[in-house]
PDB file of N, CA and C in Angstrom:
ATOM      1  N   UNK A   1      -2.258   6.031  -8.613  1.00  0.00           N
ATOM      2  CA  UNK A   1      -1.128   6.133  -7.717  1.00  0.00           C
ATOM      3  C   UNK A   1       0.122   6.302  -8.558  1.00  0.00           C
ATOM      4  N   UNK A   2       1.042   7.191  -8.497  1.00  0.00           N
ATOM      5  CA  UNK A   2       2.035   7.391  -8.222  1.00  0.00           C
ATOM      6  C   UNK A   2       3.288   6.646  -8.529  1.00  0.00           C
ATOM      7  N   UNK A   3       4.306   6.064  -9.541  1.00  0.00           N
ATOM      8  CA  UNK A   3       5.176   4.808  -8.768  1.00  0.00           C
ATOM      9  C   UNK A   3       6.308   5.792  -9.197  1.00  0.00           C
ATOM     10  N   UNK A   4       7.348   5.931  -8.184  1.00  0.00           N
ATOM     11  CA  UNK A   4       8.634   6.250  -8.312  1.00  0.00           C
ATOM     12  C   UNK A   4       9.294   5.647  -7.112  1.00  0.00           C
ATOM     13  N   UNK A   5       9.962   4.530  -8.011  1.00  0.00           N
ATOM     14  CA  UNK A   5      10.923   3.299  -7.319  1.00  0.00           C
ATOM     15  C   UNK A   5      12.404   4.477  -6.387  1.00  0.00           C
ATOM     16  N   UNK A   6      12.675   3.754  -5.250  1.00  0.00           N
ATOM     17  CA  UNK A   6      13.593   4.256  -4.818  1.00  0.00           C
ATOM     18  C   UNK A   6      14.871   4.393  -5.611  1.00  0.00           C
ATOM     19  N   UNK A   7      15.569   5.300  -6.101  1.00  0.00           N
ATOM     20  CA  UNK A   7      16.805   5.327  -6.796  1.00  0.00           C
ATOM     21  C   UNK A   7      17.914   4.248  -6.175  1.00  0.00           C
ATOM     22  N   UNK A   8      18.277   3.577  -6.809  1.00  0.00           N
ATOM     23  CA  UNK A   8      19.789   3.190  -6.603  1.00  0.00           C
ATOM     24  C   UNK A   8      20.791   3.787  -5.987  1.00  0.00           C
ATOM     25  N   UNK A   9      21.269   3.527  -4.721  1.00  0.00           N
ATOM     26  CA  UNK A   9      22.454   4.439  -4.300  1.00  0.00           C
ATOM     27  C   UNK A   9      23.632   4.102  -4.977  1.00  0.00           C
ATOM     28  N   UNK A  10      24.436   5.463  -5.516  1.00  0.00           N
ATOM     29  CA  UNK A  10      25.546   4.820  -6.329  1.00  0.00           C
ATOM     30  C   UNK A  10      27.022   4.481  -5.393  1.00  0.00           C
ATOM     31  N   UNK A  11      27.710   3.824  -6.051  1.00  0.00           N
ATOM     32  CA  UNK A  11      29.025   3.099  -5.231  1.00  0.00           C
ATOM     33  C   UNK A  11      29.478   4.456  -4.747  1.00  0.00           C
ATOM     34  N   UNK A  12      30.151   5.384  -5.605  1.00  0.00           N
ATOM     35  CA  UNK A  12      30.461   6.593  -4.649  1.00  0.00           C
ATOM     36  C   UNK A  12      29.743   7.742  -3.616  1.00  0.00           C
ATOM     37  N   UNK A  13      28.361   7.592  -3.337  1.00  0.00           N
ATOM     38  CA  UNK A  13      27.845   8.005  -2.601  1.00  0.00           C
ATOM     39  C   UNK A  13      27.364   9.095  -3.410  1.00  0.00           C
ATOM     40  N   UNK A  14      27.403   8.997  -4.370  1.00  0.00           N
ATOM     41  CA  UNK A  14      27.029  10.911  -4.797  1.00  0.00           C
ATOM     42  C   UNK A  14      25.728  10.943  -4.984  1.00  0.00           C
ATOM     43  N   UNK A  15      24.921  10.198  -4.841  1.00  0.00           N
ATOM     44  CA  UNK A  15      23.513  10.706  -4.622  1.00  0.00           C
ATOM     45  C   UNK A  15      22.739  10.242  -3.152  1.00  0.00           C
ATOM     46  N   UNK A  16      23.655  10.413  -2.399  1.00  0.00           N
ATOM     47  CA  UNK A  16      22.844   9.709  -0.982  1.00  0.00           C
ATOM     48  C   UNK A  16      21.860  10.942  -0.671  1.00  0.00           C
ATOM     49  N   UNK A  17      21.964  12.124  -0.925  1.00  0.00           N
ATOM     50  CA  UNK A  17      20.959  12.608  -0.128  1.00  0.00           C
ATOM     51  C   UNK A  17      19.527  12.765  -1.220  1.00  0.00           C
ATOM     52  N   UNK A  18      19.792  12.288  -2.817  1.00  0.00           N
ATOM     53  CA  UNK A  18      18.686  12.049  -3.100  1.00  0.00           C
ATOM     54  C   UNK A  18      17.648  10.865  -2.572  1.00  0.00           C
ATOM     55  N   UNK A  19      18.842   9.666  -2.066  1.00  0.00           N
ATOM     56  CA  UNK A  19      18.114   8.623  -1.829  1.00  0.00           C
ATOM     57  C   UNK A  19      17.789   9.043  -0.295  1.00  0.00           C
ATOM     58  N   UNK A  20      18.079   9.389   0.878  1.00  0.00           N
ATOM     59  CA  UNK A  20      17.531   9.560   2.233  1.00  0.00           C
ATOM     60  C   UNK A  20      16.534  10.545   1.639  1.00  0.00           C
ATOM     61  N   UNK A  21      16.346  11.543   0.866  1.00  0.00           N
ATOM     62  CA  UNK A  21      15.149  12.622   0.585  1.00  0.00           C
ATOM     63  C   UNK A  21      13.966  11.226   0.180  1.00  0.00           C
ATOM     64  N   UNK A  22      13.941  10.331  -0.801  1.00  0.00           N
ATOM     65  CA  UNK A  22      13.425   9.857  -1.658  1.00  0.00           C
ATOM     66  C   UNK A  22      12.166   8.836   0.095  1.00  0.00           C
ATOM     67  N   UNK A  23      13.360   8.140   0.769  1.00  0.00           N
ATOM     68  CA  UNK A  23      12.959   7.412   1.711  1.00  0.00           C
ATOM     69  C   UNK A  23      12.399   8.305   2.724  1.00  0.00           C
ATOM     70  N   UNK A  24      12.758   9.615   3.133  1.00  0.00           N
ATOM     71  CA  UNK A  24      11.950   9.998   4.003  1.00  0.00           C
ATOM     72  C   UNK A  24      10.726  10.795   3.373  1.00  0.00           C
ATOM     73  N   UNK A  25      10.485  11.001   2.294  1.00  0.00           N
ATOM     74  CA  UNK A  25       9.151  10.953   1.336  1.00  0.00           C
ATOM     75  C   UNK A  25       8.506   9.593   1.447  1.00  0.00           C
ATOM     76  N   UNK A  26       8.921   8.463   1.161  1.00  0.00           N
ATOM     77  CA  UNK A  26       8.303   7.204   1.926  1.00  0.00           C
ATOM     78  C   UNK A  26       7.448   6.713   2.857  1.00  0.00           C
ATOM     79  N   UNK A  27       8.575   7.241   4.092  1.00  0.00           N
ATOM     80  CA  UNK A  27       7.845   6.941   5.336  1.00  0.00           C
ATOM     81  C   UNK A  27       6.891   8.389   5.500  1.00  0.00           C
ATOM     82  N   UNK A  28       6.617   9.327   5.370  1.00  0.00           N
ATOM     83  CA  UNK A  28       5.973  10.014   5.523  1.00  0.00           C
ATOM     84  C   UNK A  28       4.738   9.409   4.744  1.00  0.00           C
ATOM     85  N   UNK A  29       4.725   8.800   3.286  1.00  0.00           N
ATOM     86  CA  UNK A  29       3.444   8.598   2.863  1.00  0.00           C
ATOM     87  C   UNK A  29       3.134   7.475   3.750  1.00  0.00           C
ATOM     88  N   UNK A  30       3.708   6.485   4.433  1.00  0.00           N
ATOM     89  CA  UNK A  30       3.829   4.994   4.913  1.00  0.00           C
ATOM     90  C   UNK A  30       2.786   5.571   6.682  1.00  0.00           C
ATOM     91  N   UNK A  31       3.157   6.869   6.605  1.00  0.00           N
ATOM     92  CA  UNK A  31       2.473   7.417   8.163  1.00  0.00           C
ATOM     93  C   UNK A  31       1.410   7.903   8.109  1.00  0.00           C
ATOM     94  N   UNK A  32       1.050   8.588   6.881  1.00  0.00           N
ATOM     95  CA  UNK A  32       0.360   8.972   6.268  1.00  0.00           C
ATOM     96  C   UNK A  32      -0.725   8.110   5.926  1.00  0.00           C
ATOM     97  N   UNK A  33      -0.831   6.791   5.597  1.00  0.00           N
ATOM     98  CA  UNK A  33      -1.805   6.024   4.830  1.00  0.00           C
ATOM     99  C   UNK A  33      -2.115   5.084   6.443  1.00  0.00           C
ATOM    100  N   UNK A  34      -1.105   4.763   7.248  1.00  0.00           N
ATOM    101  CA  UNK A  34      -1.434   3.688   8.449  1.00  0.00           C
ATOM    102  C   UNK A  34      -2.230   4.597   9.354  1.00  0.00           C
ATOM    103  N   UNK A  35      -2.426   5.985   9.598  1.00  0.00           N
ATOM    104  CA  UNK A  35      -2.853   6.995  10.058  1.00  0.00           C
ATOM    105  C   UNK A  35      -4.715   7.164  10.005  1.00  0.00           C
ATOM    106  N   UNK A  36      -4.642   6.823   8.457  1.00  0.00           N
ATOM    107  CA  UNK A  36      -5.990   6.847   7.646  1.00  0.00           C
ATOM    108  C   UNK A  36      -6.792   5.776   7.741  1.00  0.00           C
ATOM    109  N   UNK A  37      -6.437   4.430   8.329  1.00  0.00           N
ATOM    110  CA  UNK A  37      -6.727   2.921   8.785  1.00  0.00           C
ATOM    111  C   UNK A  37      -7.682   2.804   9.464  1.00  0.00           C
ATOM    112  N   UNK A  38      -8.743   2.276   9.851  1.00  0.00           N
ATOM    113  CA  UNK A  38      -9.485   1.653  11.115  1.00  0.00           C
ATOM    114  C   UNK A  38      -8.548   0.575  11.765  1.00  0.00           C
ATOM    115  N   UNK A  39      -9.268   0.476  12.936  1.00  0.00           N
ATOM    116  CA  UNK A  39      -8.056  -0.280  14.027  1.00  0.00           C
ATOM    117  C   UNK A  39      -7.876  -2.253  13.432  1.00  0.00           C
ATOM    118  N   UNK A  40      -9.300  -1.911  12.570  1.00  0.00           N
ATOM    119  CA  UNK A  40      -9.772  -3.064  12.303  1.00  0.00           C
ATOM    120  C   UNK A  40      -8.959  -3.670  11.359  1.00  0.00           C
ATOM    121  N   UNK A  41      -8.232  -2.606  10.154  1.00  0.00           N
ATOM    122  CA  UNK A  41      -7.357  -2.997   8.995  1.00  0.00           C
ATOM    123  C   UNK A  41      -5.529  -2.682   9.464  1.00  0.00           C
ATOM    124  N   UNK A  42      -5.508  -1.665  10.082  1.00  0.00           N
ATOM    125  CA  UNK A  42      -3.929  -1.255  10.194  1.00  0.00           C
ATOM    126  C   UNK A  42      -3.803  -2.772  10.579  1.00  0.00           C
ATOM    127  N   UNK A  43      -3.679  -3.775  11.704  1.00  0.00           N
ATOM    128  CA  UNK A  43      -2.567  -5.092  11.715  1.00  0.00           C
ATOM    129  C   UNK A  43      -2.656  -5.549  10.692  1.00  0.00           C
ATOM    130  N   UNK A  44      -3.772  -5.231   9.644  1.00  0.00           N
ATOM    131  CA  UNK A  44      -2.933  -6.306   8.031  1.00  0.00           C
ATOM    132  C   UNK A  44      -2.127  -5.671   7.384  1.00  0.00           C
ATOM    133  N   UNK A  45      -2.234  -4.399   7.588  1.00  0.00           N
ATOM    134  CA  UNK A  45      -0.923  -3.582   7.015  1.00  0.00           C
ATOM    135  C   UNK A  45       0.303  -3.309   7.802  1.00  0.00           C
ATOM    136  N   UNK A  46       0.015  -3.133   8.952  1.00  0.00           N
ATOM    137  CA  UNK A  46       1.229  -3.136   9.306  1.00  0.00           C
ATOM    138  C   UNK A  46       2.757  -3.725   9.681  1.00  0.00           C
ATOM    139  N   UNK A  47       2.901  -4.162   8.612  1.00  0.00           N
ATOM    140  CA  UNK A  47       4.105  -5.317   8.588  1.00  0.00           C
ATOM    141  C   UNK A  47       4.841  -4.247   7.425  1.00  0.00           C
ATOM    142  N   UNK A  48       4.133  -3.934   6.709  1.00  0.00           N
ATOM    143  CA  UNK A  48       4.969  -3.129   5.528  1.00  0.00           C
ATOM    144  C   UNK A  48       5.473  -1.592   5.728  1.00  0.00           C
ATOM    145  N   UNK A  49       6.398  -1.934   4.868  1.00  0.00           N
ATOM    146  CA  UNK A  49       7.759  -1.120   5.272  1.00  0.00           C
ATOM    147  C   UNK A  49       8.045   0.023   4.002  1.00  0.00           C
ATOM    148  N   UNK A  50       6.852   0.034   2.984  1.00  0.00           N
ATOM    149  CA  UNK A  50       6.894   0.955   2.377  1.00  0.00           C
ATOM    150  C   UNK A  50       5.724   1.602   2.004  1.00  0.00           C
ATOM    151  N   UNK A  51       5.662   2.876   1.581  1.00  0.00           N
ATOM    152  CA  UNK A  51       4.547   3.288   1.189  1.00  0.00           C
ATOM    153  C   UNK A  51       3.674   2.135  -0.160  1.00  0.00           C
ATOM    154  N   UNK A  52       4.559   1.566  -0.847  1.00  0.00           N
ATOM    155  CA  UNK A  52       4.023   0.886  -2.150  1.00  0.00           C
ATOM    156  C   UNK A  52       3.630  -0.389  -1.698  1.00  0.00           C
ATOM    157  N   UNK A  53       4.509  -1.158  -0.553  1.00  0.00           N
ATOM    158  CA  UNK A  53       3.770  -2.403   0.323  1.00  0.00           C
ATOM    159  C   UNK A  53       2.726  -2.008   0.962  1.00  0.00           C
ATOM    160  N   UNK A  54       2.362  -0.893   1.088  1.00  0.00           N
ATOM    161  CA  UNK A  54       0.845  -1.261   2.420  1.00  0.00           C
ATOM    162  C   UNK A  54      -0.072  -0.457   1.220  1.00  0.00           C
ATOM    163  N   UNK A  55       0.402  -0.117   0.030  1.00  0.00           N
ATOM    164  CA  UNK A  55      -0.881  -0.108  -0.777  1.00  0.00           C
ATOM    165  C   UNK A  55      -1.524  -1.229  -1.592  1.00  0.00           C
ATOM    166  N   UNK A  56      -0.405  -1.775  -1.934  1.00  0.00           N
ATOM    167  CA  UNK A  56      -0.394  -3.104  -2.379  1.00  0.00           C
ATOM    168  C   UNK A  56      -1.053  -3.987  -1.650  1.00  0.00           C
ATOM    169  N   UNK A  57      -1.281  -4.229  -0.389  1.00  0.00           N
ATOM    170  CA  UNK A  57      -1.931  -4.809   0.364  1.00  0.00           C
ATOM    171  C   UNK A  57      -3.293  -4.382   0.356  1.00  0.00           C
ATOM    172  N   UNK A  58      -3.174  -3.038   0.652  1.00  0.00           N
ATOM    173  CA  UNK A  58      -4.830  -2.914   1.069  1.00  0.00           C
ATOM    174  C   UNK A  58      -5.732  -3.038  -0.742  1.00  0.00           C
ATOM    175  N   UNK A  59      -4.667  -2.658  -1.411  1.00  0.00           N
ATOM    176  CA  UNK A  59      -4.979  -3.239  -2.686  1.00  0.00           C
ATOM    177  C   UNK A  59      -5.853  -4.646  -2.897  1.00  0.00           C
ATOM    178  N   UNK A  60      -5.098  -5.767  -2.193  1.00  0.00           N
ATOM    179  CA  UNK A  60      -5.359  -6.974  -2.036  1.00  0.00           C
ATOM    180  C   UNK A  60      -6.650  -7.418  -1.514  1.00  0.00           C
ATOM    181  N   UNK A  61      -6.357  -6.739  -0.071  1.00  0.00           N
ATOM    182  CA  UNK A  61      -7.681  -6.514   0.536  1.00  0.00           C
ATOM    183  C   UNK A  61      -8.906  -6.356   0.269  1.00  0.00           C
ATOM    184  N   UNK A  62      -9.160  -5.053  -0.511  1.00  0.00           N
ATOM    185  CA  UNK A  62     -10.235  -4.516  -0.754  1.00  0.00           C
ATOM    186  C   UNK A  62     -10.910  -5.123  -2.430  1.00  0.00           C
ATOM    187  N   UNK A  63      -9.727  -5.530  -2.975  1.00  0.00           N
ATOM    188  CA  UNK A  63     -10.159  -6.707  -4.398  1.00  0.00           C
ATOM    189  C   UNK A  63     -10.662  -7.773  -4.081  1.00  0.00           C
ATOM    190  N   UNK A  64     -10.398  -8.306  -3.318  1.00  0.00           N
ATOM    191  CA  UNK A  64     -10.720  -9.548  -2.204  1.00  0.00           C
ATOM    192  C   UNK A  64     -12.197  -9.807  -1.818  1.00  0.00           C
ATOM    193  N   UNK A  65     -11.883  -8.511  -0.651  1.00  0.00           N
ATOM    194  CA  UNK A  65     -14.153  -8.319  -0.820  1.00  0.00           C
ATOM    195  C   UNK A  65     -14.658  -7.637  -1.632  1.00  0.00           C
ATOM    196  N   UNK A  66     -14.187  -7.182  -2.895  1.00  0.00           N
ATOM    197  CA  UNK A  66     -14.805  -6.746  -4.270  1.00  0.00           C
ATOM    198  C   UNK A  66     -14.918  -7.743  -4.252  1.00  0.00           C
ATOM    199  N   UNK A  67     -14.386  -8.788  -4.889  1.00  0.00           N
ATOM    200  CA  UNK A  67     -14.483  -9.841  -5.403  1.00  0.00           C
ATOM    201  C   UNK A  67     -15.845 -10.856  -4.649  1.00  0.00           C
ATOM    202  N   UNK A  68     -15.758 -10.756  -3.593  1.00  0.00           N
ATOM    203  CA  UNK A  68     -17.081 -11.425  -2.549  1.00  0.00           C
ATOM    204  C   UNK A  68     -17.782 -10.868  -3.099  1.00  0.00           C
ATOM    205  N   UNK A  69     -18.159 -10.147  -2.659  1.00  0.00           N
ATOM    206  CA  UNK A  69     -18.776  -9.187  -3.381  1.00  0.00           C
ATOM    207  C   UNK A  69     -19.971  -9.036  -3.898  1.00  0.00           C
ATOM    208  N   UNK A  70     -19.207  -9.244  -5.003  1.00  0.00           N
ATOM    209  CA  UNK A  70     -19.828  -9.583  -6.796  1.00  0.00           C
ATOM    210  C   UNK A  70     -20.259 -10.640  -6.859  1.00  0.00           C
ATOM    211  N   UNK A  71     -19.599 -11.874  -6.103  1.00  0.00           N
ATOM    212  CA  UNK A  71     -20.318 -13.202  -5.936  1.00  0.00           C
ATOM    213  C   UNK A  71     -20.851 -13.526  -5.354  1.00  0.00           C
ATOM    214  N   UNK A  72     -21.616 -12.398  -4.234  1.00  0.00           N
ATOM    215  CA  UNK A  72     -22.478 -12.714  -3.484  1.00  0.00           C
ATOM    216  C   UNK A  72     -23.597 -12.248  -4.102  1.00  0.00           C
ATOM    217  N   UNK A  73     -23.613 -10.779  -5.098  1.00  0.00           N
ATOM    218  CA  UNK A  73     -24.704 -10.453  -5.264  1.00  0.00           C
ATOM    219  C   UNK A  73     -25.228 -11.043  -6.837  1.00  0.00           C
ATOM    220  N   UNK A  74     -24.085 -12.170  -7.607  1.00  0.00           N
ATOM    221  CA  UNK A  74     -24.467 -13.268  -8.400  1.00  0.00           C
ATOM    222  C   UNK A  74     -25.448 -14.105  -7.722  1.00  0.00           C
ATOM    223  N   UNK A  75     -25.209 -14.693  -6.224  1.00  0.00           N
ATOM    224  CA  UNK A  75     -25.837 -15.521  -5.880  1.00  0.00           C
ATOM    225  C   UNK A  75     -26.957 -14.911  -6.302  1.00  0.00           C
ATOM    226  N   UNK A  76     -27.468 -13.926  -5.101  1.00  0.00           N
ATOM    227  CA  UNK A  76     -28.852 -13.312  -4.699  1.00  0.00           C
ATOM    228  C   UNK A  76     -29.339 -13.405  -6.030  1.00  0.00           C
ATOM    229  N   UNK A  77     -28.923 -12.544  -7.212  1.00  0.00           N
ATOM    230  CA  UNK A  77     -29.363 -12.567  -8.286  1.00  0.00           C
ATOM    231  C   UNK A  77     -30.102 -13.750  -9.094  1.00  0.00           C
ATOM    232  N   UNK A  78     -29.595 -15.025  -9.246  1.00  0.00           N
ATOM    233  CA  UNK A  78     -29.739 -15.928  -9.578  1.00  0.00           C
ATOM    234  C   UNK A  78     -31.053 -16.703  -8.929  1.00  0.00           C
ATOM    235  N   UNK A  79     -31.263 -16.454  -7.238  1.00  0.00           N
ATOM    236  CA  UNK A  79     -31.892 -16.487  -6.359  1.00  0.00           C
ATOM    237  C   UNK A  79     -33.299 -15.891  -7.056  1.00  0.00           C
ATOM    238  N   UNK A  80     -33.370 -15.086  -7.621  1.00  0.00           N
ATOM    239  CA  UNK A  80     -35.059 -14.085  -7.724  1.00  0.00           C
ATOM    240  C   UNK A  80     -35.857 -15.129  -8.755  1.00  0.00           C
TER     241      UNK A  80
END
């Protein structure tokens, strides 16, 4: 993935339309990825408000039951 942090808007405004370009590249990936969801995962993502929060999450998510996972199939293993 990708990381390019939203720019800083400067005190005199002279880059606002890089930063509204930058944010509506955002929400387009942010529509883009909640789009791609089962009904089953979008409410854990959908609280986030950026494209890099709801990857970060499903990030979480899916390390989570990796993580089961692996310790489930330690158990079984151990089991034979």
């Amino acid at each position: 993935m990708g990381h390019a942090p939203c720019p800083a808007r400067a005190t005199d405004g002279s880059n606002l339309a890089i930063v509204e370009a930058w944010v509506q590249q955002d929400q387009l990936l942010l529509a883009a990825i909640f789009s791609s969801l089962t009904a089953e995962i979008l409410p854990l993502v959908s609280s986030a408000s950026t494209a890099a929060e709801a990857w970060g999450i499903l990030t979480r998510i899916c390390m989570s039951k990796l993580r089961s996972r692996v310790n489930n199939l330690k158990s079984d293993l151990f089991r034979v």
